[in-house]
C-alpha atoms as a PDB file:
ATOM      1  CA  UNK A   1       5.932 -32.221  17.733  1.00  0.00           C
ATOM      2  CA  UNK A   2       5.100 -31.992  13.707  1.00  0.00           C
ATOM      3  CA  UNK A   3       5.025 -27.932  12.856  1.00  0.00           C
ATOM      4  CA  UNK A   4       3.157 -26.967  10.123  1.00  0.00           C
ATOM      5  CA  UNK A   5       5.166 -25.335   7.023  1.00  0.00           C
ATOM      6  CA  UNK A   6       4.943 -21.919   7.318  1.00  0.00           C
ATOM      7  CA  UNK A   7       3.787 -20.137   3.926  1.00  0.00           C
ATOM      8  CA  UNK A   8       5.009 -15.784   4.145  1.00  0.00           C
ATOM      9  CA  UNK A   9       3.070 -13.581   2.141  1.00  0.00           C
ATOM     10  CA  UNK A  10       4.606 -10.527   1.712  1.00  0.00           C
ATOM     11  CA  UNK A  11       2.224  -7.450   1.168  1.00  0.00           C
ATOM     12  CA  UNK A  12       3.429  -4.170   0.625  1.00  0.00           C
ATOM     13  CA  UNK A  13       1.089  -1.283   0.385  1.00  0.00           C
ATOM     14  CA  UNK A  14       2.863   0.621  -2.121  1.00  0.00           C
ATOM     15  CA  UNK A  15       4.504   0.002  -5.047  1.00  0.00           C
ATOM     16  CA  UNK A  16       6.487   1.958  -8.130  1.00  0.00           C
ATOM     17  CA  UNK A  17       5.576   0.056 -11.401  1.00  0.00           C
ATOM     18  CA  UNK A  18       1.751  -1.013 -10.349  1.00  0.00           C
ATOM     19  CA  UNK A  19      -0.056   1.279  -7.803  1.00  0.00           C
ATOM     20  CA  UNK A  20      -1.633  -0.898  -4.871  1.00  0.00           C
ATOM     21  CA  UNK A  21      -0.759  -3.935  -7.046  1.00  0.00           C
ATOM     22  CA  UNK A  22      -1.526  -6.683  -4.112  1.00  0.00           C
ATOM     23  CA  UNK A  23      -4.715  -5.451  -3.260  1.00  0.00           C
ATOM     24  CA  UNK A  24      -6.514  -4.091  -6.604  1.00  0.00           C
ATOM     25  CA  UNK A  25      -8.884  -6.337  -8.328  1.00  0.00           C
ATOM     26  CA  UNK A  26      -7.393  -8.336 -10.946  1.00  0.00           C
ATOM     27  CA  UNK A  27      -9.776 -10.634 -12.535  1.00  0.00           C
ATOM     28  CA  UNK A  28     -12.087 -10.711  -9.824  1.00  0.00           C
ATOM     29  CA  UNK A  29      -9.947 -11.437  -7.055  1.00  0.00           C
ATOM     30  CA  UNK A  30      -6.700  -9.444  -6.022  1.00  0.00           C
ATOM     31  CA  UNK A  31      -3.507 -11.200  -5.757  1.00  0.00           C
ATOM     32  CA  UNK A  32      -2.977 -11.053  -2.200  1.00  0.00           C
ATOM     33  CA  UNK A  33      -6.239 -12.921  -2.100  1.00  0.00           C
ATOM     34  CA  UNK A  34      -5.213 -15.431  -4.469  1.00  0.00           C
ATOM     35  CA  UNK A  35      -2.035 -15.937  -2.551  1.00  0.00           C
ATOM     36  CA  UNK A  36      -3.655 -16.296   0.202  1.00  0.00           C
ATOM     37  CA  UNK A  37      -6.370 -18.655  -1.103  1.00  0.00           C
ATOM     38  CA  UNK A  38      -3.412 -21.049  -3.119  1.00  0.00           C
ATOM     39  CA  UNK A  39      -1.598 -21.519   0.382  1.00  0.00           C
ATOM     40  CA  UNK A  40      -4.544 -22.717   2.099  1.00  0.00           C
ATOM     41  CA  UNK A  41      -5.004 -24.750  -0.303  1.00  0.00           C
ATOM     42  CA  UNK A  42      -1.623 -26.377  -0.171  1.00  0.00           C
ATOM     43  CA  UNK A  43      -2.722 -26.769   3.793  1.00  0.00           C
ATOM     44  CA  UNK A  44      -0.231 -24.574   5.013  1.00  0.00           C
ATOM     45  CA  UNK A  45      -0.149 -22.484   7.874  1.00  0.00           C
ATOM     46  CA  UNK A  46      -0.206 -18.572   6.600  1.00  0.00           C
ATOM     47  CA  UNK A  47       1.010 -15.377   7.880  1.00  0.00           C
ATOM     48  CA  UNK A  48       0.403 -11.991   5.723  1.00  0.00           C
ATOM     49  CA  UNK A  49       3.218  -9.733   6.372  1.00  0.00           C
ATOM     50  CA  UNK A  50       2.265  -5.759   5.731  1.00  0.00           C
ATOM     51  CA  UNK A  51       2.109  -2.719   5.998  1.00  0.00           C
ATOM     52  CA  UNK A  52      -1.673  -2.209   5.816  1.00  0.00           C
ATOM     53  CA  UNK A  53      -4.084  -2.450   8.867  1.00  0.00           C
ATOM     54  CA  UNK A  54      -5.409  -5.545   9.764  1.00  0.00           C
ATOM     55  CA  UNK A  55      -8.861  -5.869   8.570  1.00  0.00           C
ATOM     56  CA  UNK A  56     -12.211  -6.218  10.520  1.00  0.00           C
ATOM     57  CA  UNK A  57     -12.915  -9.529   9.319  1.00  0.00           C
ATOM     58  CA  UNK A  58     -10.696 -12.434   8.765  1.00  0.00           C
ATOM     59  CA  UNK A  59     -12.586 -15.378   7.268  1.00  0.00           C
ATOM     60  CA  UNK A  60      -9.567 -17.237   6.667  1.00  0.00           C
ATOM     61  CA  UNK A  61      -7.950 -17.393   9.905  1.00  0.00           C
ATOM     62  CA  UNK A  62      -5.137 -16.227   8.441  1.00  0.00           C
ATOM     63  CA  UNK A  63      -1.917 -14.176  10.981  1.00  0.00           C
ATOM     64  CA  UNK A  64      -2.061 -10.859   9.674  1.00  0.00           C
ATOM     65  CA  UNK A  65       1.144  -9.561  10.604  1.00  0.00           C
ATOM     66  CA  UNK A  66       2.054  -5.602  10.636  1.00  0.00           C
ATOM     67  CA  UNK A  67       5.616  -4.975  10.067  1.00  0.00           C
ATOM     68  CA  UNK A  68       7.523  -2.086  11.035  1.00  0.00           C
ATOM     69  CA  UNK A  69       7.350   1.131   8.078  1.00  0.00           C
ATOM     70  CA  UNK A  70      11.436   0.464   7.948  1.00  0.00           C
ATOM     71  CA  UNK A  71      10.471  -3.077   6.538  1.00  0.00           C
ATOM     72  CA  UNK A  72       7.961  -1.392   4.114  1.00  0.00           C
ATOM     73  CA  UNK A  73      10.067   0.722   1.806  1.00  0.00           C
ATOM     74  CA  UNK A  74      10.866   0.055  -1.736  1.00  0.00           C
ATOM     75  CA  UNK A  75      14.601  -0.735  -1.269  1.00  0.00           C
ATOM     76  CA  UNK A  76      13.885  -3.560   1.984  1.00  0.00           C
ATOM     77  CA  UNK A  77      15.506  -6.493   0.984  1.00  0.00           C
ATOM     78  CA  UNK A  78      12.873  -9.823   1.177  1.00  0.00           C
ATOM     79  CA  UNK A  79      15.378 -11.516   3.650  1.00  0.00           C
ATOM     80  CA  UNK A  80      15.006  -8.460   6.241  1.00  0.00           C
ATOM     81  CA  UNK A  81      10.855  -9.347   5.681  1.00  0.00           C
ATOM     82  CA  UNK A  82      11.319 -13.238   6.393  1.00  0.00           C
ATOM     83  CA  UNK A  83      13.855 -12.563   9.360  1.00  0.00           C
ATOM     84  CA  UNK A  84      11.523 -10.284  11.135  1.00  0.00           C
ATOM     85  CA  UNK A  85       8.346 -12.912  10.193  1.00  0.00           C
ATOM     86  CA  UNK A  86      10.377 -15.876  11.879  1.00  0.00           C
ATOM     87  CA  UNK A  87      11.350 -13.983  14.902  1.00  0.00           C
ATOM     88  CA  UNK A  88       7.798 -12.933  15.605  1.00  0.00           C
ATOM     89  CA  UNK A  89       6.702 -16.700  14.784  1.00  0.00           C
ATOM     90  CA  UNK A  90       8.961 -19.097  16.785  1.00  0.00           C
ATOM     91  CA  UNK A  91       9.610 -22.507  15.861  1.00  0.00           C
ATOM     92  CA  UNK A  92      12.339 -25.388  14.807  1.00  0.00           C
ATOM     93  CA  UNK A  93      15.397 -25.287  12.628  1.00  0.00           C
ATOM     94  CA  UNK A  94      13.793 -28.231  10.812  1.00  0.00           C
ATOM     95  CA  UNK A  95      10.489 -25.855  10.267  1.00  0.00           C
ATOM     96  CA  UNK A  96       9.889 -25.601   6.499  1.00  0.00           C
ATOM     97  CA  UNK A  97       8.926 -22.049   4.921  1.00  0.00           C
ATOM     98  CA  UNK A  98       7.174 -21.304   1.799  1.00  0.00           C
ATOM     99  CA  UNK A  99       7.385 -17.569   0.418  1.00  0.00           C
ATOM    100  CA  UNK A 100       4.788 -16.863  -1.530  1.00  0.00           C
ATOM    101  CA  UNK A 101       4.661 -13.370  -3.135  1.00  0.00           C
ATOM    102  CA  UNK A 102       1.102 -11.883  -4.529  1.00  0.00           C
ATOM    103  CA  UNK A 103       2.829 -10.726  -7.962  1.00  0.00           C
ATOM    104  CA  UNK A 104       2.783 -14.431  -9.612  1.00  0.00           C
ATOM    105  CA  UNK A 105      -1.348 -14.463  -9.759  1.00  0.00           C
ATOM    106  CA  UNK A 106      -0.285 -17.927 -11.982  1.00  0.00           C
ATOM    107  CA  UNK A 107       0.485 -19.879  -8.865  1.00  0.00           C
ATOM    108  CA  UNK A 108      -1.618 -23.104  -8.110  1.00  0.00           C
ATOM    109  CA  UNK A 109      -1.314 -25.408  -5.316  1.00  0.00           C
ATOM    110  CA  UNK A 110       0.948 -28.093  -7.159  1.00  0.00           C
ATOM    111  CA  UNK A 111       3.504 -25.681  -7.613  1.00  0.00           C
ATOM    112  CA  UNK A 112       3.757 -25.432  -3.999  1.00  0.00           C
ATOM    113  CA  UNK A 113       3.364 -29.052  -2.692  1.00  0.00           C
ATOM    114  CA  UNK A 114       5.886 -29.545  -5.719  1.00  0.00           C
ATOM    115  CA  UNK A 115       8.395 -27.498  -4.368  1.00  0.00           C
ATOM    116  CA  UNK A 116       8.024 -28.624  -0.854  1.00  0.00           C
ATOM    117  CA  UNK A 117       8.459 -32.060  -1.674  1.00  0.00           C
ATOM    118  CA  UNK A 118      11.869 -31.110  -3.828  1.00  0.00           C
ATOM    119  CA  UNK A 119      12.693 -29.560  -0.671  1.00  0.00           C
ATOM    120  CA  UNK A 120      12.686 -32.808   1.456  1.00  0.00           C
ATOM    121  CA  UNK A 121      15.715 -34.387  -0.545  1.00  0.00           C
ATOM    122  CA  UNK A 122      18.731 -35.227   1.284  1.00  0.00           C
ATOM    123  CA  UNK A 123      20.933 -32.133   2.043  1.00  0.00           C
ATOM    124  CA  UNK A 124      18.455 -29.643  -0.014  1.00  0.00           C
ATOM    125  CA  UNK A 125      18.470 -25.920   1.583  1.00  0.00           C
ATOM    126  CA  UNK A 126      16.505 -24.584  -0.423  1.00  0.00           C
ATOM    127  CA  UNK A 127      13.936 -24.623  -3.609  1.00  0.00           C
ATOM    128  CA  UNK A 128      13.950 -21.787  -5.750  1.00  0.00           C
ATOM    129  CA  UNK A 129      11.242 -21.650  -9.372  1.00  0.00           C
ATOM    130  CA  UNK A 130      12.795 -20.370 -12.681  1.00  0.00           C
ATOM    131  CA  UNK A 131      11.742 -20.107 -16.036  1.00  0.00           C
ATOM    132  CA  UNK A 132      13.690 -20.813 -18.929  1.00  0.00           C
ATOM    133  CA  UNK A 133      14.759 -18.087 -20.848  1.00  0.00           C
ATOM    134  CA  UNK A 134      13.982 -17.730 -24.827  1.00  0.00           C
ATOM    135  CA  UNK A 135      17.047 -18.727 -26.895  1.00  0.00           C
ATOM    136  CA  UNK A 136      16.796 -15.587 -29.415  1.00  0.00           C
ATOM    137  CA  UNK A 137      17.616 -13.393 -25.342  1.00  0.00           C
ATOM    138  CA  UNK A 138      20.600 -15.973 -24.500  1.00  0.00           C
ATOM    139  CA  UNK A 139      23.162 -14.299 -22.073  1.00  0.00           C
ATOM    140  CA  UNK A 140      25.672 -14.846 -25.208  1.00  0.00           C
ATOM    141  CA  UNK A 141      23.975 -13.661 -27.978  1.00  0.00           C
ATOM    142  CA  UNK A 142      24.206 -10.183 -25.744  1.00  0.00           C
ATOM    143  CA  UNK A 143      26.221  -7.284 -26.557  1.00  0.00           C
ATOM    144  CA  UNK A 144      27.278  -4.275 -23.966  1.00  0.00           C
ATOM    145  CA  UNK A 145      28.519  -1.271 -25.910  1.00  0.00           C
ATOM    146  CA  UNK A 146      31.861  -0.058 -25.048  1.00  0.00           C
ATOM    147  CA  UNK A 147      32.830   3.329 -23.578  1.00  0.00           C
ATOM    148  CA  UNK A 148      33.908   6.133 -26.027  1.00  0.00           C
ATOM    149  CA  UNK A 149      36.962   5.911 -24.933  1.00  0.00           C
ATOM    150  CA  UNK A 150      37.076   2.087 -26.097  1.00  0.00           C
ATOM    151  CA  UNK A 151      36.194   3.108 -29.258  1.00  0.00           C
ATOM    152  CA  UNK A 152      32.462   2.529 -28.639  1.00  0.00           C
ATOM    153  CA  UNK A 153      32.381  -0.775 -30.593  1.00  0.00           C
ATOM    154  CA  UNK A 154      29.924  -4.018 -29.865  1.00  0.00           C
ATOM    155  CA  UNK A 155      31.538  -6.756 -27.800  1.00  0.00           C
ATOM    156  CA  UNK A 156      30.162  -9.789 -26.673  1.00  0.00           C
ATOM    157  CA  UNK A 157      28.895  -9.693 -23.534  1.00  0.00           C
ATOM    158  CA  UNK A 158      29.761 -13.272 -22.172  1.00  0.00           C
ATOM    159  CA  UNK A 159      33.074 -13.763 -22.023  1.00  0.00           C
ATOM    160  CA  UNK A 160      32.806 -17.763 -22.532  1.00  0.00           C
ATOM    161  CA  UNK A 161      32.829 -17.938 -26.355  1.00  0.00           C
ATOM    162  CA  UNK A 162      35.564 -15.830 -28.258  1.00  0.00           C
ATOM    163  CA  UNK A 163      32.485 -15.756 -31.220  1.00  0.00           C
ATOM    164  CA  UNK A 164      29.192 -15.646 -31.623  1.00  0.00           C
ATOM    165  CA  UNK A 165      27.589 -19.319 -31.172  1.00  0.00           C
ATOM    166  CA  UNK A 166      25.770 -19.108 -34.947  1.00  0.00           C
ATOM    167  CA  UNK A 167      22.872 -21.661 -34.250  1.00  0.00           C
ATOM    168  CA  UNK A 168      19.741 -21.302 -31.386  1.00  0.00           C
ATOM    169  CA  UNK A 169      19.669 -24.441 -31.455  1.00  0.00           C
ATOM    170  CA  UNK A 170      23.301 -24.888 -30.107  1.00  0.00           C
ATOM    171  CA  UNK A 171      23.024 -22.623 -27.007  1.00  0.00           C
ATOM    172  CA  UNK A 172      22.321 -24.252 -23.745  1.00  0.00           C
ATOM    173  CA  UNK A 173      18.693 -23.577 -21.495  1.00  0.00           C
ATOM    174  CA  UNK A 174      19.137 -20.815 -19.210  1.00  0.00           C
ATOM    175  CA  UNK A 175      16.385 -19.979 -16.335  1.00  0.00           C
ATOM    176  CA  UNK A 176      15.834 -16.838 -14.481  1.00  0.00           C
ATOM    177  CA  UNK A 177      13.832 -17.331 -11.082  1.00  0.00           C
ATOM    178  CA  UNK A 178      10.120 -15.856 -11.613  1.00  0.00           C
ATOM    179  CA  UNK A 179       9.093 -15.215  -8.426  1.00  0.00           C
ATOM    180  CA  UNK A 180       6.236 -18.505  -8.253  1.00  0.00           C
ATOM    181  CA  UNK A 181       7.526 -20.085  -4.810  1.00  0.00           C
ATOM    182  CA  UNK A 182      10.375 -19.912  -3.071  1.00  0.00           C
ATOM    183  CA  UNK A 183      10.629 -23.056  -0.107  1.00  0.00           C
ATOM    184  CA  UNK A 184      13.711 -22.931   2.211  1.00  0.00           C
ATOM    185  CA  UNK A 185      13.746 -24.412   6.237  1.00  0.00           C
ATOM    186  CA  UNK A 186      14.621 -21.836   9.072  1.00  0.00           C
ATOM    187  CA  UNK A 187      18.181 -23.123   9.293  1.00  0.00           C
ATOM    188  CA  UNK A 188      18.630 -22.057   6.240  1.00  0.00           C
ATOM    189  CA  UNK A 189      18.192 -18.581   6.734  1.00  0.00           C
ATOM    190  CA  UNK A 190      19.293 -18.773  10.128  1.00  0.00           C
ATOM    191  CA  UNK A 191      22.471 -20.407   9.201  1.00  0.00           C
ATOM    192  CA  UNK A 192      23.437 -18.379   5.890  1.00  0.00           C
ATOM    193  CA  UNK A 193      20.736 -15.122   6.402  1.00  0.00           C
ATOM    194  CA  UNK A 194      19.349 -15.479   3.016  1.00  0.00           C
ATOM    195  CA  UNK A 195      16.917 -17.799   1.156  1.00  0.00           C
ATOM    196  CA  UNK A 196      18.980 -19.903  -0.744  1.00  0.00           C
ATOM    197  CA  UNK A 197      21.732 -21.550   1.334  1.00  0.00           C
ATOM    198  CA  UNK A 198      24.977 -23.829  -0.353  1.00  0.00           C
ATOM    199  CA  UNK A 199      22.345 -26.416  -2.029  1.00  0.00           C
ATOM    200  CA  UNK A 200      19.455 -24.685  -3.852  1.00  0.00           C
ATOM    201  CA  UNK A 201      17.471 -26.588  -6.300  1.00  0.00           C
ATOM    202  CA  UNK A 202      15.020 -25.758  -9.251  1.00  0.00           C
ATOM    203  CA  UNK A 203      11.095 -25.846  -9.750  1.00  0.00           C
ATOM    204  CA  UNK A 204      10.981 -25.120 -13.542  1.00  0.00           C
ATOM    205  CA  UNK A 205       7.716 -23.371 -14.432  1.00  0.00           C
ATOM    206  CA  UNK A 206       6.825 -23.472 -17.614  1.00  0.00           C
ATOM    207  CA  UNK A 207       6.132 -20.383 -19.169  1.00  0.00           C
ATOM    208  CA  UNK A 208       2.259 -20.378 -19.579  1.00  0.00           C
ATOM    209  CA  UNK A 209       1.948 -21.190 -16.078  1.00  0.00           C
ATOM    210  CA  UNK A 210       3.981 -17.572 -15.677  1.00  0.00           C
ATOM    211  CA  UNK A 211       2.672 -13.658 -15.246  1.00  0.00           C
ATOM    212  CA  UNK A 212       5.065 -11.607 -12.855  1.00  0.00           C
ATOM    213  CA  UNK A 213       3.271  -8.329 -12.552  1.00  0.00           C
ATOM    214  CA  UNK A 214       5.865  -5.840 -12.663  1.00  0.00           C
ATOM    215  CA  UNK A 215       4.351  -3.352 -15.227  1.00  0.00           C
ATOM    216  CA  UNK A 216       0.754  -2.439 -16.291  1.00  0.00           C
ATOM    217  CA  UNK A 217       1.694  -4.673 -19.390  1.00  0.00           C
ATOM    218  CA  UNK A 218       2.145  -7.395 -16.910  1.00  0.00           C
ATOM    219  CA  UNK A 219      -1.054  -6.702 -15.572  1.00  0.00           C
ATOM    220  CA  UNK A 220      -3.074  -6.361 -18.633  1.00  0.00           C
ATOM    221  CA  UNK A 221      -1.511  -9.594 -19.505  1.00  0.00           C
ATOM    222  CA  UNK A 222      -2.264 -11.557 -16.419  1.00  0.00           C
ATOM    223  CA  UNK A 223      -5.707 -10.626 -16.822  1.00  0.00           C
ATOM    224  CA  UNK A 224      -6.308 -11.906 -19.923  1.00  0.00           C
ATOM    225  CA  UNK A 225      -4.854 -15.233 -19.118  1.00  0.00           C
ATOM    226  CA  UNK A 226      -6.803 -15.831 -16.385  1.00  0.00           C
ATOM    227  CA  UNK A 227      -9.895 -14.478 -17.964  1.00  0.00           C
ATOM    228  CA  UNK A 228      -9.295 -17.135 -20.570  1.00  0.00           C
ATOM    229  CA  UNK A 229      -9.202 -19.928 -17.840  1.00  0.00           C
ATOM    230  CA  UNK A 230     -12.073 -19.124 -16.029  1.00  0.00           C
ATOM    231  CA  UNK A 231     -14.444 -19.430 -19.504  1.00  0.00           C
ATOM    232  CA  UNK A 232     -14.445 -22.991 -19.269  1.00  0.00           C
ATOM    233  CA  UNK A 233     -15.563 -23.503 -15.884  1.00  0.00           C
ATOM    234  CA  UNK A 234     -17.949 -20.979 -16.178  1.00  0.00           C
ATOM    235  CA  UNK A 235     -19.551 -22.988 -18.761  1.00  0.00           C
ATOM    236  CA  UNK A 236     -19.755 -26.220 -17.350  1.00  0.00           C
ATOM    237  CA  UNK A 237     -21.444 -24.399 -13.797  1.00  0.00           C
ATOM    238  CA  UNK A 238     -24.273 -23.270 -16.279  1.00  0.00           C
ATOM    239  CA  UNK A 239     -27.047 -25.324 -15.449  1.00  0.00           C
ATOM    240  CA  UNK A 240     -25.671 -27.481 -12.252  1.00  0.00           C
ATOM    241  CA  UNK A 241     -27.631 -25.732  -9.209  1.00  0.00           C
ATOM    242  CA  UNK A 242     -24.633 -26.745  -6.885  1.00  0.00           C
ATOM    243  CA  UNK A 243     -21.593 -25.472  -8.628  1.00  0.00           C
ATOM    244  CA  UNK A 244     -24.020 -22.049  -9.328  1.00  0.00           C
ATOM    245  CA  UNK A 245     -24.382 -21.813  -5.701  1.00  0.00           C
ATOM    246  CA  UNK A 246     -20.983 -22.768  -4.425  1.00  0.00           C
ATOM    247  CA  UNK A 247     -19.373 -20.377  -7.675  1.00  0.00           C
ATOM    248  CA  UNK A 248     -21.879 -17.768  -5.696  1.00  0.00           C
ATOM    249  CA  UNK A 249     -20.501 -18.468  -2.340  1.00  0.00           C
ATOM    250  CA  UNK A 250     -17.117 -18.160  -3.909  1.00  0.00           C
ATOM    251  CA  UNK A 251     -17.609 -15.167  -5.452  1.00  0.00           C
ATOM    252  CA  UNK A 252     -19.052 -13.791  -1.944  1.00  0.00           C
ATOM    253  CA  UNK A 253     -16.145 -14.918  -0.262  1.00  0.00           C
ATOM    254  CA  UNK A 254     -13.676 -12.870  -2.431  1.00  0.00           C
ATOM    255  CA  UNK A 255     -15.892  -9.441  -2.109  1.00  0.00           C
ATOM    256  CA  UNK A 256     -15.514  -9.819   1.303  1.00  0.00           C
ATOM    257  CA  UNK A 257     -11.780  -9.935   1.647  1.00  0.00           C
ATOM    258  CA  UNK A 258     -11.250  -7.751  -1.753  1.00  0.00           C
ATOM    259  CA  UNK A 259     -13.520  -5.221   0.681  1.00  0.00           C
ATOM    260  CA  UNK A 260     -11.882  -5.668   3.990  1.00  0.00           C
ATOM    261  CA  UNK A 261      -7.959  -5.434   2.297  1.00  0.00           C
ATOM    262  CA  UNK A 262      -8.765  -1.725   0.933  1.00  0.00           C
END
């Protein structure tokens, strides 16, 4: 029997930096929606876990899963969300899962079916997206100040290079993960409780394709990116009576979840 890949969106109520950040409106549509809307998309079989009640419509079909208020506090760890997901949700070791977290309003489809397929290589545990780092905030062009007791002085914070590396263009790429998609099979978490298992392997995102909200900055920032790509579609619906009415169905569609997730 062929299982479906399982996509997890996480959906806490609260959060520190942006109040209500999964379910307030950002450019129309709020990111849990546009999680939610992306998986489907990729054809994958979704579960919403959260702390928020289920609401009195559900369009999508998605599983709206409550989880327990000791899973919904600001220091649970994401594994302790998955693990509880998967043992509501049974299924094979071989069964792949997709997180996909509201905060990277960015996300398209390809970057999940891209991820997935990485993810079907030969001994591959797990798929994990990054970023690359700009070179002028390289890990060894860092300083940490020393204690008073030191004497207070800069050192270097890497320990790898005795001097400073004098040339950008000399220091290697470094990524940090950003949060896009993270694809890993049950057996992976089963076998090593975490994500990542021994054999993880990169989606690089490129940067434009990027927007973790972690700060109203973030937010104000996301906003205006995706403002600026829905201008050209907008456009070209002007004057077609069947994109009008299917943008107008859309557009429906989204008050009605934006309304029932509040």
């Amino acid at each position: 029997m062929v299982h479906q890949t399982l996509a997890i969106i996480p959906a806490r109520v609260h959060s520190e930096g942006i109040p209500d950040k999964n379910f307030r409106v950002l450019a129309g549509r709020s990111p849990l929606y546009r999680a939610i809307m992306v998986a489907l998309e990729a054809h994958l079989s979704v579960v919403v876990s959260t702390d928020a009640p289920k609401p009195p419509t559900n369009p999508f079909g998605v599983c709206w899963q409550i989880r327990p208020a000791s899973l919904a506090l600001g220091t649970t760890e994401m594994i302790e969300v998955v693990q509880y997901v998967l043992a509501q949700i049974p299924g094979p070791d071989d069964q792949m899962i997709v997180l996909i977290q509201p905060t990277q309003p960015l996300r398209t489809a390809r970057h999940i079916t891209d991820a997935i397929t990485i993810l079907q290589r030969p001994g591959v545990d797990s798929v994990v997206s990054v970023v690359a780092l700009p070179k002028t905030h390289h890990p060894f062009w860092q300083y940490r100040i020393l204690t008073a007791r030191e004497g207070g002085k800069l050192q270097l914070w890497s320990t790898r290079h005795k001097s400073e590396i004098a040339y950008r263009q000399a220091l290697p790429t470094t990524y940090i993960r950003d949060g896009t998609v993270y694809a890993f099979y049950r057996r992976t978490v089963r076998a090593y409780r975490g994500l990542y298992g021994r054999v993880s392997l990169p989606l690089v995102i490129q940067p434009e394709d990027t927007c973790p909200l972690d700060t109203l900055a973030d937010w104000a920032e996301a906003e205006r990116r995706l403002a600026d790509k829905r201008r050209p579609s907008a456009r070209r619906g002007t004057g077609d009576g069947g994109r009008d009415g299917d943008g107008e169905r859309e557009r429906r569609g989204d008050d009605n979840i934006r309304l029932d997730l509040e």
